[in-house]
N, C-alpha and C. Protein backbone atom coordinates (compact mmCIF):
# COMPACT_ATOMS: atom_id res chain seq x y z
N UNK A 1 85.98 92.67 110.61
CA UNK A 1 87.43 92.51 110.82
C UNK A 1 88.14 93.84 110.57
N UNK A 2 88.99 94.31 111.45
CA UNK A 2 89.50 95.55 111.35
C UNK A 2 90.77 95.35 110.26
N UNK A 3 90.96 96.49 109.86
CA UNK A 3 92.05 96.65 108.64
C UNK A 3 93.15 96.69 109.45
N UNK A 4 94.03 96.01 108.46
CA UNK A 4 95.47 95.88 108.73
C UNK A 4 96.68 96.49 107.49
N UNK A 5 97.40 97.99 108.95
CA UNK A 5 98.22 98.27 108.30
C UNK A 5 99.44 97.38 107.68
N UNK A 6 100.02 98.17 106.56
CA UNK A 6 101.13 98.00 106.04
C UNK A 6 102.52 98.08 106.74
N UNK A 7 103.37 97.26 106.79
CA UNK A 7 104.63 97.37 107.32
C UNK A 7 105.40 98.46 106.57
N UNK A 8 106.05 99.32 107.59
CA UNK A 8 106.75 100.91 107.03
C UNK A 8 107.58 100.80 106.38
N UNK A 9 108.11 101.12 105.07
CA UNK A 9 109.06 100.90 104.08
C UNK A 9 109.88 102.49 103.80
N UNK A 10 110.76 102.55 102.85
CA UNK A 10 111.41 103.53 102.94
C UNK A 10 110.67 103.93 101.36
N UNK A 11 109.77 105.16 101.14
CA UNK A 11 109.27 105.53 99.30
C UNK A 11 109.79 106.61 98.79
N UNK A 12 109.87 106.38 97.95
CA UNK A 12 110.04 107.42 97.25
C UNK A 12 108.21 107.93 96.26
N UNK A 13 107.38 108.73 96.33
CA UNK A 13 106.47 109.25 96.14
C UNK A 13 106.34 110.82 95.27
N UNK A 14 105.58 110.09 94.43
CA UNK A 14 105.47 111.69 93.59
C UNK A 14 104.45 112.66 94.19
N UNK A 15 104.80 114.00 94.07
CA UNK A 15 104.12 114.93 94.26
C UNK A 15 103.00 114.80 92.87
N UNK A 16 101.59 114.68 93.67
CA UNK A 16 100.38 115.42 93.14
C UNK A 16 99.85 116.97 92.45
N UNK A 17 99.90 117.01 94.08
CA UNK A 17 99.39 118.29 94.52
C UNK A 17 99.85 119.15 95.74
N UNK A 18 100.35 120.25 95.27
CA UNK A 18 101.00 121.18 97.05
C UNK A 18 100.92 122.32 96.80
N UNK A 19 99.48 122.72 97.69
CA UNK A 19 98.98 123.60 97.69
C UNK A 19 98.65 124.39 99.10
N UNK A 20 98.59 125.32 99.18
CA UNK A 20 98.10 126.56 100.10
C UNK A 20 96.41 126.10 100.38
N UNK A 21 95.90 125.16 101.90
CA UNK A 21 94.64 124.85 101.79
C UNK A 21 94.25 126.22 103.22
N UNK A 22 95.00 126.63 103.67
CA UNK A 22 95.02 127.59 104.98
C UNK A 22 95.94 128.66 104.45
N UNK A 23 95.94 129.61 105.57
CA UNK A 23 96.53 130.68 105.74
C UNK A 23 98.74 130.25 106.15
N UNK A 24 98.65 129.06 106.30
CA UNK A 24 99.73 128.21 106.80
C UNK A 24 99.89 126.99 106.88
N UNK A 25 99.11 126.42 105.88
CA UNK A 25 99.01 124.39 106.05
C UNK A 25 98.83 124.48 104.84
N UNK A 26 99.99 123.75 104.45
CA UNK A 26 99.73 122.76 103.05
C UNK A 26 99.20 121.84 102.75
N UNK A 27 98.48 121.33 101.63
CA UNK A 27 97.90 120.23 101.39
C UNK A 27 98.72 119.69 100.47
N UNK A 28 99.65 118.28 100.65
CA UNK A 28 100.12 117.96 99.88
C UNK A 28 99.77 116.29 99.56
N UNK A 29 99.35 116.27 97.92
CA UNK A 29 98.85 114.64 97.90
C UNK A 29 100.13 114.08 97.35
N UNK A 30 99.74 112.65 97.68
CA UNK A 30 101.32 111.71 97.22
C UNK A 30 100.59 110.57 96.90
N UNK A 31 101.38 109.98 95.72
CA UNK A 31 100.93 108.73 94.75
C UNK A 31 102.72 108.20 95.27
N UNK A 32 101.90 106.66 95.64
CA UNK A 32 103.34 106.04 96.53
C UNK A 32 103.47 104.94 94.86
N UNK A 33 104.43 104.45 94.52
CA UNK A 33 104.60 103.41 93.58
C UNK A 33 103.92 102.08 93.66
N UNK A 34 103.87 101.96 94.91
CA UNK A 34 102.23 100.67 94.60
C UNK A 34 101.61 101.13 96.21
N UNK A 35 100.60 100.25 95.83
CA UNK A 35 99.74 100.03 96.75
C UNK A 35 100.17 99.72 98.39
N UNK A 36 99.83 101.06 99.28
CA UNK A 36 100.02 101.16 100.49
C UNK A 36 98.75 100.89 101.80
N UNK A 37 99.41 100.25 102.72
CA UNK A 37 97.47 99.99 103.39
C UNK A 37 97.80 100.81 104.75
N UNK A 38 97.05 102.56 104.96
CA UNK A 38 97.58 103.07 105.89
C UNK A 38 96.20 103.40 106.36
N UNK A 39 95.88 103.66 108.24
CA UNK A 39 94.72 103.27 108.45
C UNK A 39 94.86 105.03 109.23
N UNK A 40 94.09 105.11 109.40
CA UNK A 40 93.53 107.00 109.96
C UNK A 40 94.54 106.86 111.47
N UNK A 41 95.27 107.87 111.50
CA UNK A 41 95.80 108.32 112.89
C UNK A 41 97.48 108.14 112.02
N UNK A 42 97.60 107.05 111.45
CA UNK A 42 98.80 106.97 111.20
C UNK A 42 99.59 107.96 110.45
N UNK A 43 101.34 108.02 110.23
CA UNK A 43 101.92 109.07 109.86
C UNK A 43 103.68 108.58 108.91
N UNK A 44 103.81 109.83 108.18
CA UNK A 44 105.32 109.38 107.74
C UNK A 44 106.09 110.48 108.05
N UNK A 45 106.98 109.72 107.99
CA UNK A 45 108.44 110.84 108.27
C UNK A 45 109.07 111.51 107.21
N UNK A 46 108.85 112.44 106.86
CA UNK A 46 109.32 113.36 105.56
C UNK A 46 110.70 113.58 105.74
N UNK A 47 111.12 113.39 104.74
CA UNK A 47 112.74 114.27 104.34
C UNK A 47 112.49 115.47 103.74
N UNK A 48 112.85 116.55 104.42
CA UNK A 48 112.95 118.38 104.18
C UNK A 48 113.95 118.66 103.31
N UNK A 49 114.64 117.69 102.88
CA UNK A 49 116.11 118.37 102.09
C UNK A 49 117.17 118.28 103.07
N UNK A 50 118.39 118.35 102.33
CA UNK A 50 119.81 117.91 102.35
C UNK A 50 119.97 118.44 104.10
N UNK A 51 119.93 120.24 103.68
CA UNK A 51 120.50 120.66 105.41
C UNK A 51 120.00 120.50 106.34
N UNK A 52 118.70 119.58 106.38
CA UNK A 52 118.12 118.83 107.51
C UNK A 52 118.15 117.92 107.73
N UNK A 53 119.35 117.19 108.63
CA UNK A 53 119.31 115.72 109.04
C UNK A 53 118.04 114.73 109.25
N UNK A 54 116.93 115.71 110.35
CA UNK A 54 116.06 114.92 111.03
C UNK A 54 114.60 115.23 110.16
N UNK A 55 113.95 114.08 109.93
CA UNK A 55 112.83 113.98 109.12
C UNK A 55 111.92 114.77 109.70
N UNK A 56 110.52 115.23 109.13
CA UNK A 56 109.53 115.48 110.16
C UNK A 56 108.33 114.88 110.35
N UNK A 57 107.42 114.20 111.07
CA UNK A 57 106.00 113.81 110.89
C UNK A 57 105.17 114.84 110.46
N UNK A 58 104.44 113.66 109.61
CA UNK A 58 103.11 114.68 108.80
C UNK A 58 101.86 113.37 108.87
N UNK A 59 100.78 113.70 109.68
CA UNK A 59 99.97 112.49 109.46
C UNK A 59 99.23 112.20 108.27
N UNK A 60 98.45 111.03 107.84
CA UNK A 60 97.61 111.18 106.80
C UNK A 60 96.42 112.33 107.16
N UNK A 61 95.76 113.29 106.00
CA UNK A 61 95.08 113.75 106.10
C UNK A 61 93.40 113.12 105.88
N UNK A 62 93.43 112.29 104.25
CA UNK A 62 92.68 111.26 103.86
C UNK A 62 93.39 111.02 102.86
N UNK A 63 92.42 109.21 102.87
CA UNK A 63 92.89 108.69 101.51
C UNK A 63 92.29 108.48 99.90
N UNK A 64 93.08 108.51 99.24
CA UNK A 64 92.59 108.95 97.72
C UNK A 64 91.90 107.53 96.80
N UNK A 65 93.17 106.67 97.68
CA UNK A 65 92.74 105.67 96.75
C UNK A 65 94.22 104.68 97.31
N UNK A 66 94.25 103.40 96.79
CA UNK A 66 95.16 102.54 97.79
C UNK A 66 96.61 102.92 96.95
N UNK A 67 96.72 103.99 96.47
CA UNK A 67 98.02 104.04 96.22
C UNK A 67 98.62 105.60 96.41
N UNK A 68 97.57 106.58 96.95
CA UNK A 68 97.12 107.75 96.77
C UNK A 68 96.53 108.43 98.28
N UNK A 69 97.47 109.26 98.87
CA UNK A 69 96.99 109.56 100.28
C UNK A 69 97.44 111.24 100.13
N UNK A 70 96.09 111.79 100.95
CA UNK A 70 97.34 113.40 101.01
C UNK A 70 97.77 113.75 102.81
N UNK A 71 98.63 114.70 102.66
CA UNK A 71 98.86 115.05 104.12
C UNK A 71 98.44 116.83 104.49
N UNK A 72 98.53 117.23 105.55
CA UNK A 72 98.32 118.45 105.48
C UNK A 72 99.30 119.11 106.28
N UNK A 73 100.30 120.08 106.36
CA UNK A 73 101.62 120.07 106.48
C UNK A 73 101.14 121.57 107.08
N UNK A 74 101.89 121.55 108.44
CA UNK A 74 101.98 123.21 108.83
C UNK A 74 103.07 123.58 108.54
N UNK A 75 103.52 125.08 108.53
CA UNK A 75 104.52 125.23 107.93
C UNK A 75 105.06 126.12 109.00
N UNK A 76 106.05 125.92 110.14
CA UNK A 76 106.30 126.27 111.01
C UNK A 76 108.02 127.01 111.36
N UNK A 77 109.09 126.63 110.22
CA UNK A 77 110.45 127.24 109.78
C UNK A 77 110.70 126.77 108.60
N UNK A 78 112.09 126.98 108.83
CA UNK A 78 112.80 126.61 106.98
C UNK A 78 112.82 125.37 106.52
N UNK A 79 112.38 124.33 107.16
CA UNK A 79 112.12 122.66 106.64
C UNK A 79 110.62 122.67 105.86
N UNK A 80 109.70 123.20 106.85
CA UNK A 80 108.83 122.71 105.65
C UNK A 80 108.06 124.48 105.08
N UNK A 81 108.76 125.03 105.41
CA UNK A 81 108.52 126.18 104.14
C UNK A 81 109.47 126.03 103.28
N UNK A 82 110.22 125.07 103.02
CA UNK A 82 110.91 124.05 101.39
C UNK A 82 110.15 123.16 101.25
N UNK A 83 108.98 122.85 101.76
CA UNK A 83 107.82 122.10 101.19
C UNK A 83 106.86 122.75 100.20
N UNK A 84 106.65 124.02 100.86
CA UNK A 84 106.20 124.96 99.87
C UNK A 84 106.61 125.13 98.97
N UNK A 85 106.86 124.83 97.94
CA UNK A 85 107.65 124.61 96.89
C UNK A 85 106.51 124.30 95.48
N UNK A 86 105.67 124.97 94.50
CA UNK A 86 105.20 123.95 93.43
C UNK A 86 106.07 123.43 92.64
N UNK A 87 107.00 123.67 92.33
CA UNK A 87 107.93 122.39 91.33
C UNK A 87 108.15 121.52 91.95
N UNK A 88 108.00 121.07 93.11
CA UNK A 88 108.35 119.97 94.04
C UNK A 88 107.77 119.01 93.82
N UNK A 89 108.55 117.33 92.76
CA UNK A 89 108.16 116.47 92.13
C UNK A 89 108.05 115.43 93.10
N UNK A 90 109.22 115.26 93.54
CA UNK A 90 109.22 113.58 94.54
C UNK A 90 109.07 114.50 96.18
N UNK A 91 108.72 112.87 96.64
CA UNK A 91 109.15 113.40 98.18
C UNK A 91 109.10 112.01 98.50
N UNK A 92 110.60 112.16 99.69
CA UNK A 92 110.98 111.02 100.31
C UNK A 92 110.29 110.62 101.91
N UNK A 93 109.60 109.52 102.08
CA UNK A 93 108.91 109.65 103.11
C UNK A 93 108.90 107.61 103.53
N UNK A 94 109.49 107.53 105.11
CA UNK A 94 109.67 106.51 105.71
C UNK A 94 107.77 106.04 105.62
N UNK A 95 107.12 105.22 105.86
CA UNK A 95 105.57 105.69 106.10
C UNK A 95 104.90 103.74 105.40
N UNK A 96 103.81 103.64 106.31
CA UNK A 96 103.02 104.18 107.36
C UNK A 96 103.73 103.79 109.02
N UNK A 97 103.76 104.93 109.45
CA UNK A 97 104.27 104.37 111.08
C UNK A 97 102.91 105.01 111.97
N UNK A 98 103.49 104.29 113.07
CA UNK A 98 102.01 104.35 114.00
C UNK A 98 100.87 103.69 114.23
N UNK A 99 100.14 103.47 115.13
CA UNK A 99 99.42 102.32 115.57
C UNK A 99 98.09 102.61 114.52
N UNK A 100 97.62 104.10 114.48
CA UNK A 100 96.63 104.28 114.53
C UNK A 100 95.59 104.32 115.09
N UNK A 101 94.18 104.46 114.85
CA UNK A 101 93.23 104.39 115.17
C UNK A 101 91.91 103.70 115.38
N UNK A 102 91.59 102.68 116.39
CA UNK A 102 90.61 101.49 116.63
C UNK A 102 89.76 102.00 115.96
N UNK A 103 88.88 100.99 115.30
CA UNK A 103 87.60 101.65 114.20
C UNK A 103 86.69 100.68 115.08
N UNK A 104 85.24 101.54 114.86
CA UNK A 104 83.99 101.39 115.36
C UNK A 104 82.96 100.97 114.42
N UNK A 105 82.20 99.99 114.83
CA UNK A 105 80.67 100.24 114.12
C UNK A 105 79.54 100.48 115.00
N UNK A 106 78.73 101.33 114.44
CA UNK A 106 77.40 101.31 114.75
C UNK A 106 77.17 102.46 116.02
N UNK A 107 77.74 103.23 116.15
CA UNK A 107 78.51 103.94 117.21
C UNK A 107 78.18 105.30 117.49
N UNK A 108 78.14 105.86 118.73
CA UNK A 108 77.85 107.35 118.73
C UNK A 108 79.19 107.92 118.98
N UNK A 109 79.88 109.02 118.04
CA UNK A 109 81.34 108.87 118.07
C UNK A 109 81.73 110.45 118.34
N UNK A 110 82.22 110.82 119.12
CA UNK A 110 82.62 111.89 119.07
C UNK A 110 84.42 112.40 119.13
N UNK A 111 84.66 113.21 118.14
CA UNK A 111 85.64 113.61 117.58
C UNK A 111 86.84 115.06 118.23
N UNK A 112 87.31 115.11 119.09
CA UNK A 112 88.00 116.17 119.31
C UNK A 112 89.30 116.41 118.76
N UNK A 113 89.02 117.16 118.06
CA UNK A 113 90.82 118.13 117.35
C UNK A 113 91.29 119.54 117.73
N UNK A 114 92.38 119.57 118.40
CA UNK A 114 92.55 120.99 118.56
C UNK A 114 93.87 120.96 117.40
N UNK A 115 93.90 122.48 116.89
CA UNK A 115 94.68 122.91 116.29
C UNK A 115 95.21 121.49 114.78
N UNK A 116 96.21 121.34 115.06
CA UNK A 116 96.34 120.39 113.85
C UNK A 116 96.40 119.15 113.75
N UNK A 117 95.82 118.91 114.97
CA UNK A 117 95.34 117.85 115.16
C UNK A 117 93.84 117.28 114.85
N UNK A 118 93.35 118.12 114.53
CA UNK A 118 92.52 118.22 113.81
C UNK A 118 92.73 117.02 112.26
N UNK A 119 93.68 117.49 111.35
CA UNK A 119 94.10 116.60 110.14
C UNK A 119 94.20 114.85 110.55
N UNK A 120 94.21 114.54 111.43
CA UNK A 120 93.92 112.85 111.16
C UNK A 120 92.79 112.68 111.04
N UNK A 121 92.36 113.36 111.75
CA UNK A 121 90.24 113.27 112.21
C UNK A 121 89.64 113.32 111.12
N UNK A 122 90.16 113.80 110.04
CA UNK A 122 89.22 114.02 108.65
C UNK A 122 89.48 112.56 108.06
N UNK A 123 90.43 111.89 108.38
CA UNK A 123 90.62 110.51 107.52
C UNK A 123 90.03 109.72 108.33
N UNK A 124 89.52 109.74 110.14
CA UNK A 124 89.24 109.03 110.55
C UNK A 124 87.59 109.30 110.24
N UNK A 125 87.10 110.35 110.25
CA UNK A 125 85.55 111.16 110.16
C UNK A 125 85.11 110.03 108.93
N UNK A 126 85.71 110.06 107.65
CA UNK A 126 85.37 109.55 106.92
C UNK A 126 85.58 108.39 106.48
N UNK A 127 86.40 107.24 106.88
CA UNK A 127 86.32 105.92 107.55
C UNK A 127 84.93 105.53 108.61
N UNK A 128 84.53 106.26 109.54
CA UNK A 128 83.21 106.37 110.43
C UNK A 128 82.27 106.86 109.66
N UNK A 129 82.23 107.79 108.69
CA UNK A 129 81.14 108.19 108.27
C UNK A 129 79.89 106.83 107.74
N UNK A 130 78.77 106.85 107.81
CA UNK A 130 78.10 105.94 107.38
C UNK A 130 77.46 104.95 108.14
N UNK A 131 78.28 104.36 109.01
CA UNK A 131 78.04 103.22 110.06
C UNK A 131 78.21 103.78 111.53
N UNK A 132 78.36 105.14 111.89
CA UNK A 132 77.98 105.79 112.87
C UNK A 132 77.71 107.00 112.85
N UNK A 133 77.57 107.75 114.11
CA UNK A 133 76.98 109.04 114.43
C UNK A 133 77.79 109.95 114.69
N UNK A 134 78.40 110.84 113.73
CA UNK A 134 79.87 111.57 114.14
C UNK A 134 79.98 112.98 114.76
N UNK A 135 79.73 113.50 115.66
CA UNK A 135 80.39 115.03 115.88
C UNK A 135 81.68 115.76 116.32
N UNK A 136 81.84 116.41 115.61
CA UNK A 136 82.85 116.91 115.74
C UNK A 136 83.42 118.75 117.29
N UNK A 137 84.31 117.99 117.56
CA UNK A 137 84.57 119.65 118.44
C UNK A 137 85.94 119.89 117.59
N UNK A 138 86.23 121.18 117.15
CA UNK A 138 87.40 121.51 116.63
C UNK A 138 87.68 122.99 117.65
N UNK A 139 88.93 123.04 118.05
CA UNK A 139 89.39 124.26 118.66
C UNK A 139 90.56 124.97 117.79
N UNK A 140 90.94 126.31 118.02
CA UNK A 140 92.27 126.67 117.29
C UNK A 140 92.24 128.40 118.03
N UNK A 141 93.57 128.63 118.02
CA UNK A 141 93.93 129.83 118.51
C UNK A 141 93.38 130.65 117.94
N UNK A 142 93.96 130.80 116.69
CA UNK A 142 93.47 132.31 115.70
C UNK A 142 92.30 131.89 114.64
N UNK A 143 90.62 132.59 114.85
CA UNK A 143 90.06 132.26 114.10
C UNK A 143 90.41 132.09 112.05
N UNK A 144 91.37 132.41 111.82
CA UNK A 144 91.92 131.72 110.44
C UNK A 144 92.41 130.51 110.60
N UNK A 145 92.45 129.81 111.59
CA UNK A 145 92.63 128.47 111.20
C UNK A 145 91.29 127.20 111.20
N UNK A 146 90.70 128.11 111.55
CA UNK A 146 89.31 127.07 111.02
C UNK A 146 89.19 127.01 110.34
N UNK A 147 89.59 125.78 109.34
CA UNK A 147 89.93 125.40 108.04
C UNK A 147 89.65 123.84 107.71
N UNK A 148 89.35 123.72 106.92
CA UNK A 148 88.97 122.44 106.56
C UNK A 148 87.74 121.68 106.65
N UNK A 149 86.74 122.33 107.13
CA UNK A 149 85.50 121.92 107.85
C UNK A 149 84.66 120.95 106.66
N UNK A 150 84.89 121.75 105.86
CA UNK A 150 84.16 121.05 104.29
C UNK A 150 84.54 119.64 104.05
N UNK A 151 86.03 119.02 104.62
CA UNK A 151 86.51 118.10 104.00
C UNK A 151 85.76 116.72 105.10
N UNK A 152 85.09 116.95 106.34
CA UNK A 152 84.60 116.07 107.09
C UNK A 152 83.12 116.10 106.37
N UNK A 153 82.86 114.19 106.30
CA UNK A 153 81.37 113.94 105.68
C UNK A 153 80.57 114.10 106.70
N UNK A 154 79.12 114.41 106.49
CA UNK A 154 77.85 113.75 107.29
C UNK A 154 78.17 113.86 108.86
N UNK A 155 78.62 115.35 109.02
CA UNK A 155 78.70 115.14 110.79
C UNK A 155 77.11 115.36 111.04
N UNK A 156 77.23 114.54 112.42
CA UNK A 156 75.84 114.87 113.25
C UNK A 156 75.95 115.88 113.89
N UNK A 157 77.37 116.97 114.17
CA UNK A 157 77.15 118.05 114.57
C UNK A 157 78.85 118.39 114.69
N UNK A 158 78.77 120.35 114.80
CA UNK A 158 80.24 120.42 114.84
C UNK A 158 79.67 121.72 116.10
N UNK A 159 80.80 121.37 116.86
CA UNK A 159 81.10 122.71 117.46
C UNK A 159 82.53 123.07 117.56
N UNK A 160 82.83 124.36 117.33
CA UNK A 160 83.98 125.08 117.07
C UNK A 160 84.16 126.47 117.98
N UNK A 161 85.48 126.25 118.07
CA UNK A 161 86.01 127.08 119.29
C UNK A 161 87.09 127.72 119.08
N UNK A 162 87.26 129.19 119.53
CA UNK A 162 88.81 130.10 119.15
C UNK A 162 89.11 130.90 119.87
N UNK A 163 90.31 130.98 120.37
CA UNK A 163 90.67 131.93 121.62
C UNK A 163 90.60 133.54 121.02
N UNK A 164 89.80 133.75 119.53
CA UNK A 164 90.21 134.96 119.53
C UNK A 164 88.29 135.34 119.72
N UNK A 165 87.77 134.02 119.26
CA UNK A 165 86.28 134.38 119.58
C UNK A 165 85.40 134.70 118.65
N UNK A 166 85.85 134.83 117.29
CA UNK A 166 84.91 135.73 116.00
C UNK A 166 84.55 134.70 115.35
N UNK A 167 84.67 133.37 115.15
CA UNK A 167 84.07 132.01 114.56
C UNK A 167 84.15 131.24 116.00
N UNK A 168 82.67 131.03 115.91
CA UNK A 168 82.79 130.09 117.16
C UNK A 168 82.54 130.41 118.85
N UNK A 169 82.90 129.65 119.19
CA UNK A 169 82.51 130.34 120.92
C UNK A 169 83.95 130.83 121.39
N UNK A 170 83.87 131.97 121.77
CA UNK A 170 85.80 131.84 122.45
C UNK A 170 86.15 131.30 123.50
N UNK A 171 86.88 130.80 123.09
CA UNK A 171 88.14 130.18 124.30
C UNK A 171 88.57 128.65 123.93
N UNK A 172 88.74 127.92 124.39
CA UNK A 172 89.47 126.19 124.12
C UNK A 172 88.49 125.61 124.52
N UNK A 173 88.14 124.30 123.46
CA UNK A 173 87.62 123.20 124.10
C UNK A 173 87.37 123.06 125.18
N UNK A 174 88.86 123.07 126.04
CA UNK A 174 88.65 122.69 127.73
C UNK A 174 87.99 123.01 128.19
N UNK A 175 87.55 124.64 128.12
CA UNK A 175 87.15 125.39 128.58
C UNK A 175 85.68 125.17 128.56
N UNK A 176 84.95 124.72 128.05
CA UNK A 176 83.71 124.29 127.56
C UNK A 176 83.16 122.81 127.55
N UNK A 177 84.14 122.03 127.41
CA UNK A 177 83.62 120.20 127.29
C UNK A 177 83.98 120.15 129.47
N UNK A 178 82.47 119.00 129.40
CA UNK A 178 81.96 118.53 128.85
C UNK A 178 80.27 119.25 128.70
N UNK A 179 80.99 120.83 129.41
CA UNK A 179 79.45 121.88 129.50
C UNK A 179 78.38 122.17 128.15
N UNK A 180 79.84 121.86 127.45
CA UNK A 180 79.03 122.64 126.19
C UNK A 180 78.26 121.94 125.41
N UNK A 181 78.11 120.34 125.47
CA UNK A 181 77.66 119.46 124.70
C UNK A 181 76.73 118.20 125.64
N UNK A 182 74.93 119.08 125.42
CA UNK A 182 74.54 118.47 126.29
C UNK A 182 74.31 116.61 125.65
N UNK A 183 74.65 115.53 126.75
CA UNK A 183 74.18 114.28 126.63
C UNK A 183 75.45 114.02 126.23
N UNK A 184 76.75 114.10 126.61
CA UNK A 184 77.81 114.18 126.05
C UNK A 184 78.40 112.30 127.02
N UNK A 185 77.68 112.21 127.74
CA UNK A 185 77.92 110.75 128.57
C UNK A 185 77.38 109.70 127.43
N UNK A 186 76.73 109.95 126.65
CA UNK A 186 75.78 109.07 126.06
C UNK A 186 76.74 108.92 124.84
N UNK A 187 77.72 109.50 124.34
CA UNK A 187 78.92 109.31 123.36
C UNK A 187 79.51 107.73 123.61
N UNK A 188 79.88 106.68 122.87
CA UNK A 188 80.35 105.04 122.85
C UNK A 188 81.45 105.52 122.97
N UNK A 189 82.00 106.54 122.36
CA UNK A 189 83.69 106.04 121.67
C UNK A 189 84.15 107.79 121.64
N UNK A 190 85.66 107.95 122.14
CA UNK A 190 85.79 109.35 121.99
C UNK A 190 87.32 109.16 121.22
N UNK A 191 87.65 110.19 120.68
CA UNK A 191 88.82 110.13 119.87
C UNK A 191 89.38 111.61 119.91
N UNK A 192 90.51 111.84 120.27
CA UNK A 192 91.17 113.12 121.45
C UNK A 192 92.76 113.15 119.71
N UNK A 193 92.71 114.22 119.39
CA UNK A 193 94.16 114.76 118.94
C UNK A 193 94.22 116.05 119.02
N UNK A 194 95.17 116.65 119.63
CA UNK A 194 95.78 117.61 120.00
C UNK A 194 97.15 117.82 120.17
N UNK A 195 97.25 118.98 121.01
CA UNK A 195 98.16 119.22 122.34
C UNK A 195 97.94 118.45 123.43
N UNK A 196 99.32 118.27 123.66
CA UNK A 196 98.63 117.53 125.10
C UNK A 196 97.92 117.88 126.39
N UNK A 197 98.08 119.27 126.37
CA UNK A 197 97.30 119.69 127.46
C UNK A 197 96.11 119.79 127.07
N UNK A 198 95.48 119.69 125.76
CA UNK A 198 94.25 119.62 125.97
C UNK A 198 94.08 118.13 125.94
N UNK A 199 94.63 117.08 125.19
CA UNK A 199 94.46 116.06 125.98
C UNK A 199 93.83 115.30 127.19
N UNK A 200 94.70 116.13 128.10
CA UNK A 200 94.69 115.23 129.45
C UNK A 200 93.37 116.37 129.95
């Protein structure tokens, strides 16, 4: 029986942990006041502070424990480089929204993340880990953002890709699937986050 999310509430959540896990992505964990049921793909809407009306999405990265999830936050202008912040105690966050992600058993599963899209895939990698066969393709512009690789369990294989070329093969995913990964028809189940052009 597949898990069933939680209906999205408005929390208030303490800061853990917010830390520098990249050259530009935060890792920030959050302990919600009770028990939240949020399933891999899904996301909340952060409040940046006062002079920002509009919230921003941050998906789950993984989960800690049912009250305990972290996110991994790029830091792209002045909203969430005020995330960067270590005295930063609470954070206000609408959450869980989003459908998420259909779960598999028994499965040959393959995983594509470009850029930071990449961060759901680690909560979904390890939800799959165990009861299927996981590999991973990760792409990213500048070889410093290949990051995180450690935090996915028990892949059956990773290949990694960078338009600058010094980790990895250069150039994008696109550019390479479905050449680069022989028997790649023989995959059950595929799971795509990105950009949308690599998407489609």
């Amino acid at each position: 029986m597949e898990k069933q999310a939680a209906d999205p509430q408005l929390l208030q959540a303490r800061v853990l942990k917010n830390t520098f896990c990249g050259p530009d992505v935060l890792e920030m964990v959050l302990e919600f006041p009770a028990p939240v049921s949020a399933l891999p793909g899904q996301y909340g809407m952060f409040e940046t502070g006062r002079e920002f009306l509009l919230r921003r999405a941050f998906s789950v990265g993984y989960r800690i424990d049912e009250k305990t999830y972290a996110f991994f936050i790029k830091i792209r202008g002045k909203a969430t480089a005020g995330m960067a912040v270590s005295s930063l105690e609470t954070m206000n966050v609408f959450f869980p929204l989003g459908k998420g992600f259909p779960a598999v058993n028994g499965r040959r599963v393959l995983l594509i993340g470009g850029g930071c899209g990449v961060f759901p895939l680690i909560y979904l990698a390890k939800e799959l880990a165990g009861d299927n066969r996981v590999t991973l393709l990760y792409g990213v512009n500048r070889d410093q953002d290949l990051i995180l690789l450690d935090r996915f369990p028990g892949l059956a294989g990773v290949h990694l890709y960078s338009e600058q070329g010094e980790s990895g093969k250069k150039g994008r995913v696109t550019d390479f699937f479905p050449e680069s990964l022989p028997g790649v028809e023989r995959f059950d189940r595929y799971y795509v986050c990105g950009p949308k052009p690599m998407a489609r």
